[in-house]
N, C-alpha and C. Protein backbone atom coordinates (compact mmCIF):
# COMPACT_ATOMS: atom_id res chain seq x y z
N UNK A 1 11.41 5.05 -6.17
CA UNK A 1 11.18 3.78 -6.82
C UNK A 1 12.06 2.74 -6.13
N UNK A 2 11.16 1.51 -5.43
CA UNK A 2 11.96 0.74 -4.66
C UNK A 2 12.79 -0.10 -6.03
N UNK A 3 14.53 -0.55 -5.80
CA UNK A 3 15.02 -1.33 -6.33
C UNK A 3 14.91 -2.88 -6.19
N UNK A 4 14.52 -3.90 -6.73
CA UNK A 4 14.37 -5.06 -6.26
C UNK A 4 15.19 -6.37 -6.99
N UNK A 5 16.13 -6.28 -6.96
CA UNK A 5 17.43 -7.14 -7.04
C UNK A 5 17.21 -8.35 -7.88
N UNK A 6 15.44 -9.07 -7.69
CA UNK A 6 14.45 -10.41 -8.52
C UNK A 6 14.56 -10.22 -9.49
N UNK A 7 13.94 -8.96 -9.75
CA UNK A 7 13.58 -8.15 -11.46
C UNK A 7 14.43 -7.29 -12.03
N UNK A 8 15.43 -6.54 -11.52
CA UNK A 8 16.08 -5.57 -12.05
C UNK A 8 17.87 -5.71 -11.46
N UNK A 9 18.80 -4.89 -12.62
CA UNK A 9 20.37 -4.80 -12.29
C UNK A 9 20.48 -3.87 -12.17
N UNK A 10 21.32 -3.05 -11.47
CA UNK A 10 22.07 -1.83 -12.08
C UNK A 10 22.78 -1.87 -13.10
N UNK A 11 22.20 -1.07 -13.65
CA UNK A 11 23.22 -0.84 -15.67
C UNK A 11 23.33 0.85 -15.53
N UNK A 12 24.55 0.89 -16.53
CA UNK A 12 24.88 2.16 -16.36
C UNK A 12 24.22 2.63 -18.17
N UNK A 13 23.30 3.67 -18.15
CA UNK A 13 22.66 3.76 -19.88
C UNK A 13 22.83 5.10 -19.72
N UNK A 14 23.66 5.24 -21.14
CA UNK A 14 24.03 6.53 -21.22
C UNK A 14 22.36 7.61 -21.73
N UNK A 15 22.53 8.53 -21.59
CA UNK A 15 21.25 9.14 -22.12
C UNK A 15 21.02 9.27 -23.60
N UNK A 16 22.15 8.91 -24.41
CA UNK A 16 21.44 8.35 -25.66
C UNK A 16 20.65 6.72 -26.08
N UNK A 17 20.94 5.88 -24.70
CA UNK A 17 20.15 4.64 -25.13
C UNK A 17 18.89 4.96 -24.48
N UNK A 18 18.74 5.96 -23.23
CA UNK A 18 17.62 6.25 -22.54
C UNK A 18 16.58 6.89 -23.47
N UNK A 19 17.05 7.59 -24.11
CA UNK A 19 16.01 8.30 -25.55
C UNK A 19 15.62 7.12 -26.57
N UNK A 20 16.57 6.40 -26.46
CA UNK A 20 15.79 5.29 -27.57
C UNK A 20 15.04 4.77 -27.11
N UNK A 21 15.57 4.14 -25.89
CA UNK A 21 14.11 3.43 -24.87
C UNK A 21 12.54 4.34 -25.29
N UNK A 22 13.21 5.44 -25.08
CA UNK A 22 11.96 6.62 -24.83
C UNK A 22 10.84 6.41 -26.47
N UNK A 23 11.86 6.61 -27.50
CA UNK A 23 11.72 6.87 -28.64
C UNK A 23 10.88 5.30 -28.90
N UNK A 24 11.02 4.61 -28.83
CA UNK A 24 10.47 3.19 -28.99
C UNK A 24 9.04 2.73 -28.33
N UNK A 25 9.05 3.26 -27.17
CA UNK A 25 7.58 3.79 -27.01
C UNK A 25 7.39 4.29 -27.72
N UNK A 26 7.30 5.74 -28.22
CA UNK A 26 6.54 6.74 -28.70
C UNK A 26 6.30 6.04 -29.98
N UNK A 27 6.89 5.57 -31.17
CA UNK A 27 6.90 5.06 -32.02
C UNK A 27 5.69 3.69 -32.16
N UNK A 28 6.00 2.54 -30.89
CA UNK A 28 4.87 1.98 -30.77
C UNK A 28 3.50 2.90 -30.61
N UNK A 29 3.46 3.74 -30.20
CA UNK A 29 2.48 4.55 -29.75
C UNK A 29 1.63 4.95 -30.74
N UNK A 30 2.47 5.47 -32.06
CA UNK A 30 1.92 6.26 -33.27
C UNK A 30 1.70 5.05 -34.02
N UNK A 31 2.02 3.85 -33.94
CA UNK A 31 1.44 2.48 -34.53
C UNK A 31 0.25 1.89 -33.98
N UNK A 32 -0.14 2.03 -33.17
CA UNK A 32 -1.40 1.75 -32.25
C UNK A 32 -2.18 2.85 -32.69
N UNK A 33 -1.97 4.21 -32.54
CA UNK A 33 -2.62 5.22 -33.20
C UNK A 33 -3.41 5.10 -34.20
N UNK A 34 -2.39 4.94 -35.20
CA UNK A 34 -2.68 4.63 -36.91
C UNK A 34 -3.47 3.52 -37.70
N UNK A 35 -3.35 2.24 -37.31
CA UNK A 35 -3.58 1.07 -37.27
C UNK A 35 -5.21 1.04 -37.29
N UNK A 36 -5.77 0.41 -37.87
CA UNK A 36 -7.40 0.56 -38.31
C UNK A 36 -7.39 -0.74 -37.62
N UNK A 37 -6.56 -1.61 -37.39
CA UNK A 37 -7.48 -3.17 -36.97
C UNK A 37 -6.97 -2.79 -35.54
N UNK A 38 -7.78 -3.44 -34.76
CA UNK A 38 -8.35 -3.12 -33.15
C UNK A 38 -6.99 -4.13 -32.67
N UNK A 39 -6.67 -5.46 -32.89
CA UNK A 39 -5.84 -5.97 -31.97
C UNK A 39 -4.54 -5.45 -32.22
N UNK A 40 -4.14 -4.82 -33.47
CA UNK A 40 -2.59 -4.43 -33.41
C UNK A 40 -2.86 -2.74 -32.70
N UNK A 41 -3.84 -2.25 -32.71
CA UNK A 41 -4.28 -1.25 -31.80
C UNK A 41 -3.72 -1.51 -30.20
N UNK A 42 -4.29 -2.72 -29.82
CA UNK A 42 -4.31 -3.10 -28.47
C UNK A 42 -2.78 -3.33 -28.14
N UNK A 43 -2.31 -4.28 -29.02
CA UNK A 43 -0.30 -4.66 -28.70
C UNK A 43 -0.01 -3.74 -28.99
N UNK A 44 0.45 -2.74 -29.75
CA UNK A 44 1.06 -1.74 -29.92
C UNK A 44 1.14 -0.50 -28.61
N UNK A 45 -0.41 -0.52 -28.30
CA UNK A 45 -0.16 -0.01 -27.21
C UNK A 45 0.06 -0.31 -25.87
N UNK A 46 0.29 -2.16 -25.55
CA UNK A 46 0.74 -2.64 -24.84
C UNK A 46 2.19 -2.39 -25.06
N UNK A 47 2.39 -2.77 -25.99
CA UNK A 47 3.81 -2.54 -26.20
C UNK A 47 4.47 -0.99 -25.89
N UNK A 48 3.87 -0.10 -26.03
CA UNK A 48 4.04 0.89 -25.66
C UNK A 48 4.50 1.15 -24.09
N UNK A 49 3.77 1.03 -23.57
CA UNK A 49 3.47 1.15 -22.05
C UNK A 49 4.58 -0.02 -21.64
N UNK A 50 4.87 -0.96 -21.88
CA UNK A 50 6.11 -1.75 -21.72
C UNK A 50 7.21 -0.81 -21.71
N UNK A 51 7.25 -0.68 -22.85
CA UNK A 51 8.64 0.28 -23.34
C UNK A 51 8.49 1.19 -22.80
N UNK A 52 7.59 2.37 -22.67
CA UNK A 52 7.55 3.23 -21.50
C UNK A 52 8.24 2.82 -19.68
N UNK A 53 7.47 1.69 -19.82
CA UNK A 53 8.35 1.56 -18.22
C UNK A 53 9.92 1.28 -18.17
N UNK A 54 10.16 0.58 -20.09
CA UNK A 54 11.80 0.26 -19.57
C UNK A 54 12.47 1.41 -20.03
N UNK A 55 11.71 2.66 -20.57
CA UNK A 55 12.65 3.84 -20.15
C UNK A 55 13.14 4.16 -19.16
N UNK A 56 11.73 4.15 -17.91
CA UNK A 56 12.07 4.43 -16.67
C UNK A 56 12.86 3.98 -15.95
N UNK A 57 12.76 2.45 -15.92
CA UNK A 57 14.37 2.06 -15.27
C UNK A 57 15.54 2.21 -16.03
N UNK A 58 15.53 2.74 -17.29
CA UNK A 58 16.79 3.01 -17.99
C UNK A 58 17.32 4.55 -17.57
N UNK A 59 16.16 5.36 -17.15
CA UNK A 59 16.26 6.58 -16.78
C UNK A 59 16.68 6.95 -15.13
N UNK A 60 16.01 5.24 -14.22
CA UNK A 60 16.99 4.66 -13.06
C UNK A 60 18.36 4.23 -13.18
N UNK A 61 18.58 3.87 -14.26
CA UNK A 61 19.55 3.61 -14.29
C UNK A 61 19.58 1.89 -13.93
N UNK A 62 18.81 0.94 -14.14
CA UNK A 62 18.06 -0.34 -14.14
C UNK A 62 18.14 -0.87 -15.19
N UNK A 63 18.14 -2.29 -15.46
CA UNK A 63 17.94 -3.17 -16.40
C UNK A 63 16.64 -4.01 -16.15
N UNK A 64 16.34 -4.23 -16.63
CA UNK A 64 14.97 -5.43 -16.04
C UNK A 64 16.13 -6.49 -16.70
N UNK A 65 14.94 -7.81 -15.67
CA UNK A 65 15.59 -8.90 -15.94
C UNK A 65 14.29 -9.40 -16.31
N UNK A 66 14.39 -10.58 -18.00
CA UNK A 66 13.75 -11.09 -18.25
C UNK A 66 13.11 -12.59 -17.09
N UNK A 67 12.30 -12.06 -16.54
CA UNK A 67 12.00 -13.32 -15.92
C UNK A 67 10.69 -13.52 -15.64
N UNK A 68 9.70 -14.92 -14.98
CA UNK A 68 7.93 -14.65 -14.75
C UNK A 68 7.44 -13.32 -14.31
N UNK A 69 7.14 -12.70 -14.57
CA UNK A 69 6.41 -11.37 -13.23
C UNK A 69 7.43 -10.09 -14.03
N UNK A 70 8.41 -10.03 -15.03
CA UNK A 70 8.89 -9.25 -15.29
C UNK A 70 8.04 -7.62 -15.43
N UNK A 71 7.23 -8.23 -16.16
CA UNK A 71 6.31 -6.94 -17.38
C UNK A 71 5.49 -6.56 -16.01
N UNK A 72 4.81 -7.04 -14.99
CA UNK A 72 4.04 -6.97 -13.84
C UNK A 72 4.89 -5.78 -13.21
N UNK A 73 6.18 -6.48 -13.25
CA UNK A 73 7.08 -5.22 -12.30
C UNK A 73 7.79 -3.90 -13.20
N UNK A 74 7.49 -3.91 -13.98
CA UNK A 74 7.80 -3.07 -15.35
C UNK A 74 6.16 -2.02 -14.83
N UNK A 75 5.24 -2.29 -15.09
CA UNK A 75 3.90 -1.69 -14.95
C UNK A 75 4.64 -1.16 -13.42
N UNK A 76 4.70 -1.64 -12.46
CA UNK A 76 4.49 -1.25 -11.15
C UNK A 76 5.46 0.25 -10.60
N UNK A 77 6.69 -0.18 -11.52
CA UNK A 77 7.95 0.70 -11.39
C UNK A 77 7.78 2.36 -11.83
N UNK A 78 6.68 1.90 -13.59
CA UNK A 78 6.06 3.39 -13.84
C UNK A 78 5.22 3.77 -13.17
N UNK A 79 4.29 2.89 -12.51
CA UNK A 79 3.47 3.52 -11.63
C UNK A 79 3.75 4.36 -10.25
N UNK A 80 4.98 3.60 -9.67
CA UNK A 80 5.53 4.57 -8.80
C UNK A 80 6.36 6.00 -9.19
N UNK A 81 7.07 5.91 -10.18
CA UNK A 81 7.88 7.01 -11.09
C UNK A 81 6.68 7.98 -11.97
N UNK A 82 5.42 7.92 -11.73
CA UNK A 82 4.79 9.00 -12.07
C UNK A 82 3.54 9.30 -11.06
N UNK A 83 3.90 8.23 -10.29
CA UNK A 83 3.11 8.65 -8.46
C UNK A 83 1.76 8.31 -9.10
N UNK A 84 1.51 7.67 -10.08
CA UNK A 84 0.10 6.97 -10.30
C UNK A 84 -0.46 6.05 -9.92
N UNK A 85 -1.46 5.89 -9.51
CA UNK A 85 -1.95 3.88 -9.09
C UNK A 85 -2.92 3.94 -10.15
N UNK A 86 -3.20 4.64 -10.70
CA UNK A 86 -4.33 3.94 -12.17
C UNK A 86 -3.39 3.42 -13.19
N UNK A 87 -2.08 3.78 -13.51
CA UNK A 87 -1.10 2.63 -14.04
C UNK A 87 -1.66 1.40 -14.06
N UNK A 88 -1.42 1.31 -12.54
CA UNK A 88 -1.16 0.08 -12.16
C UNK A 88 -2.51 -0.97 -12.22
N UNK A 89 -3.01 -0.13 -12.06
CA UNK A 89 -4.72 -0.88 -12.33
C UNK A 89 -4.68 -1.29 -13.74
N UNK A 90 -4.84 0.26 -14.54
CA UNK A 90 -4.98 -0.14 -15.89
C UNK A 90 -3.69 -0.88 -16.73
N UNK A 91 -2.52 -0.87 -16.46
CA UNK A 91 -1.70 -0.98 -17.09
C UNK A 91 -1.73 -2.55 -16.70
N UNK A 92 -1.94 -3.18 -16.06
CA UNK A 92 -2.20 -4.59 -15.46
C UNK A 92 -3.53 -5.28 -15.65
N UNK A 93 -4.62 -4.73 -16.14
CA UNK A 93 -5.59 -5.16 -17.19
C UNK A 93 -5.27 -5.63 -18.61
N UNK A 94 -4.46 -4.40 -18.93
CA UNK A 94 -3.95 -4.98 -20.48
C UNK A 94 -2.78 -6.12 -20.24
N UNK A 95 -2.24 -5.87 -19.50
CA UNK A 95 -1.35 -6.89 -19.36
C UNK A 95 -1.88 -8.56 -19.37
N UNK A 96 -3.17 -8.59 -18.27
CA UNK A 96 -3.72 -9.65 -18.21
C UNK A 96 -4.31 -10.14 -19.44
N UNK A 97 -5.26 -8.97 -19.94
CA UNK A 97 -6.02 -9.24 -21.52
C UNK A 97 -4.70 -9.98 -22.45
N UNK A 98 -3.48 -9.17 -22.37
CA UNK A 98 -2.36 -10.00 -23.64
C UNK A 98 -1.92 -11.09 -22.97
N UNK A 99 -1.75 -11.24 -22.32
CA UNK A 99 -1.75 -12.57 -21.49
C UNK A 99 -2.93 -13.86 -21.96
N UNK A 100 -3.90 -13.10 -21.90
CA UNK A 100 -5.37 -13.96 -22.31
C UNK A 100 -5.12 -14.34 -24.04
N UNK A 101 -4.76 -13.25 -24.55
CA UNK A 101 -4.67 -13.71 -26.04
C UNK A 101 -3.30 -14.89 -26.01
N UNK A 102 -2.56 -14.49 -25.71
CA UNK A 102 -1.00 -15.34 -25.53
C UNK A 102 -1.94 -16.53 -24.98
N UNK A 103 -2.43 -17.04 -24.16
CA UNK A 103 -2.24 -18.77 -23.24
C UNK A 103 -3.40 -19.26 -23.37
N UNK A 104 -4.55 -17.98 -23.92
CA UNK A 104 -6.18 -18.60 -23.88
C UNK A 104 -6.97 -18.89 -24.94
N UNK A 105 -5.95 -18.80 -26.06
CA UNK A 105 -6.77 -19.04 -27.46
C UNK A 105 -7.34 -17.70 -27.55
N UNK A 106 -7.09 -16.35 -27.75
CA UNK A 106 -6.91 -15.55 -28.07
C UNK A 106 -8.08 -14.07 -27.23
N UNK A 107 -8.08 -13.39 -27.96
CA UNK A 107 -9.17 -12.36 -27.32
C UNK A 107 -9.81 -11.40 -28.55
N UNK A 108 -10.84 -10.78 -28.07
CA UNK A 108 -11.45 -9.80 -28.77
C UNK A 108 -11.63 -8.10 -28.20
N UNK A 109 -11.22 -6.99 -28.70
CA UNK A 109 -10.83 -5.83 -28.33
C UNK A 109 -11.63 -5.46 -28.74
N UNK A 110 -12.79 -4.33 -28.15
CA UNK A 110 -13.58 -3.50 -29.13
C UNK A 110 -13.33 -2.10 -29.00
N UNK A 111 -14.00 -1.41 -29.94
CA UNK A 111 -13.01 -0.18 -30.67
C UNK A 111 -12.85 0.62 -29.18
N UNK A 112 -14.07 1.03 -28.56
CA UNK A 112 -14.00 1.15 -27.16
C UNK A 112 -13.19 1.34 -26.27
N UNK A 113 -12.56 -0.03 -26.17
CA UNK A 113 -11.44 -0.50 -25.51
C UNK A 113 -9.96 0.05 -26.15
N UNK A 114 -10.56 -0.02 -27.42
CA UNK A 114 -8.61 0.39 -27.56
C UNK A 114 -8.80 2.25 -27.80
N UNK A 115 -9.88 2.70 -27.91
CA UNK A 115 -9.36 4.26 -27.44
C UNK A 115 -9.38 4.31 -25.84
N UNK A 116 -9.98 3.69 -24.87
CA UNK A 116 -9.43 4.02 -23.79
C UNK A 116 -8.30 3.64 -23.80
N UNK A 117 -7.33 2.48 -24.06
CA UNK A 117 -6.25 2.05 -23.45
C UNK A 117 -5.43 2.77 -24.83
N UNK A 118 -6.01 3.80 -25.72
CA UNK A 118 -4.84 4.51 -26.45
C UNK A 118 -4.96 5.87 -25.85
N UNK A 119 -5.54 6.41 -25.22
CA UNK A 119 -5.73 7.63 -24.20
C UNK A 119 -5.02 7.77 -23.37
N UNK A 120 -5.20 6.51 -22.14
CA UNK A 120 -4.38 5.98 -21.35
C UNK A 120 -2.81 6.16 -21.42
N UNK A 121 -2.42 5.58 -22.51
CA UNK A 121 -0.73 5.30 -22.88
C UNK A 121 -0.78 6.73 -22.97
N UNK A 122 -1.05 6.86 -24.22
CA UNK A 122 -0.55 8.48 -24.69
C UNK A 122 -0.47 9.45 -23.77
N UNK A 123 -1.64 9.36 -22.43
CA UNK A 123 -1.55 9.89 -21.78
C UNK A 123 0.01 9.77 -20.78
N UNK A 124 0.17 8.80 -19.91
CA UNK A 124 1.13 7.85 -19.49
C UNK A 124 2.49 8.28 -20.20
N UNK A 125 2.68 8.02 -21.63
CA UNK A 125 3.64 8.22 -22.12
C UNK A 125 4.26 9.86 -22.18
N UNK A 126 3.22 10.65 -22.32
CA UNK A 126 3.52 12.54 -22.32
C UNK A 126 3.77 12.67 -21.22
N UNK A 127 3.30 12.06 -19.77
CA UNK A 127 3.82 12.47 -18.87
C UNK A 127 5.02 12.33 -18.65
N UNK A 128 5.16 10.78 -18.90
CA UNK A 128 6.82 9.89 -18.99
C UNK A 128 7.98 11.04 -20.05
N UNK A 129 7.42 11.27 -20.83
CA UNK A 129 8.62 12.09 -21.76
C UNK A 129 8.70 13.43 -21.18
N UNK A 130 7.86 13.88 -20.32
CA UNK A 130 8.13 15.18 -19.57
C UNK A 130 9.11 15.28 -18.44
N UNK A 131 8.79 13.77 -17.87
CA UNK A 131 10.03 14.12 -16.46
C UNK A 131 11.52 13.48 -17.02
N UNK A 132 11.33 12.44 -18.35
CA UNK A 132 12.80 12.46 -18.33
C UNK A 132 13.08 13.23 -19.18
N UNK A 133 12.76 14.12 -20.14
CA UNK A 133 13.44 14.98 -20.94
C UNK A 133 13.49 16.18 -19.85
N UNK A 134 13.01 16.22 -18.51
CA UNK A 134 13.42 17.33 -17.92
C UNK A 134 14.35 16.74 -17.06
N UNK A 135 14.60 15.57 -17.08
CA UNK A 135 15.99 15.25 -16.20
C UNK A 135 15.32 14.89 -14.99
N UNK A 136 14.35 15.06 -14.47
CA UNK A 136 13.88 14.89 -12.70
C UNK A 136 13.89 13.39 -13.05
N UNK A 137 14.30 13.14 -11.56
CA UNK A 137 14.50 11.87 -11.06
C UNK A 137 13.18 11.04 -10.41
């Protein structure tokens, strides 16, 4: 995982804030799950996949830095840390779609859509809790 100095610090996170990171996904995760209305379906599991990636640099040992392009490089970082490029595809669709609701007067999700992009995460996320609860780098 390239380091890039724009978006991210070195922070030192002990492995109990790295589990919360972790835990905070998963939690968004089972809220997107549960959730009968389609758009808190959709953020939740955006939110998910966020928090999923800032495990990973917490599990680098990284901070993100809040700045334009942050969440872009958040998507990109898990995508390299689980050697995926459909991340990056998909994880940068939703990104754009919440983006669209945020600046465009809003959006519409159909049920469709949010079991793929709750497949997706969940998927994404079991992998993510496999390599850092096994420690691999």
């Amino acid at each position: 995982m390239d380091f890039d100095s724009r978006y991210s610090t070195k922070f030192n996170f002990s492995r109990e804030q790295i589990e919360k990171n972790l835990a905070g996904a998963l939690r968004d995760l089972s809220i997107a799950q549960e959730s009968a209305i389609l758009d808190v379906k959709f953020n939740y599991a955006y939110a998910a996949l966020i928090k999923g990636g800032i495990a990973v640099l917490s599990h680098r040992q990284l901070k993100i830095k809040s700045i334009p392009g942050h969440q872009a490089k958040i998507i990109e970082y898990l995508a390299q840390f689980l050697n995926d490029n459909s991340i990056d595809i998909l994880g940068n669709v939703m990104r754009q779609k919440r983006n669209q609701d945020f600046y465009s007067g809003g959006i519409e999700v159909t049920e469709k859509e949010c079991r793929e992009y709750l497949d997706f995460v969940g998927r994404v996320l079991g992998n993510l809790e496999k390599r850092i609860r096994r420690g691999r780098a």
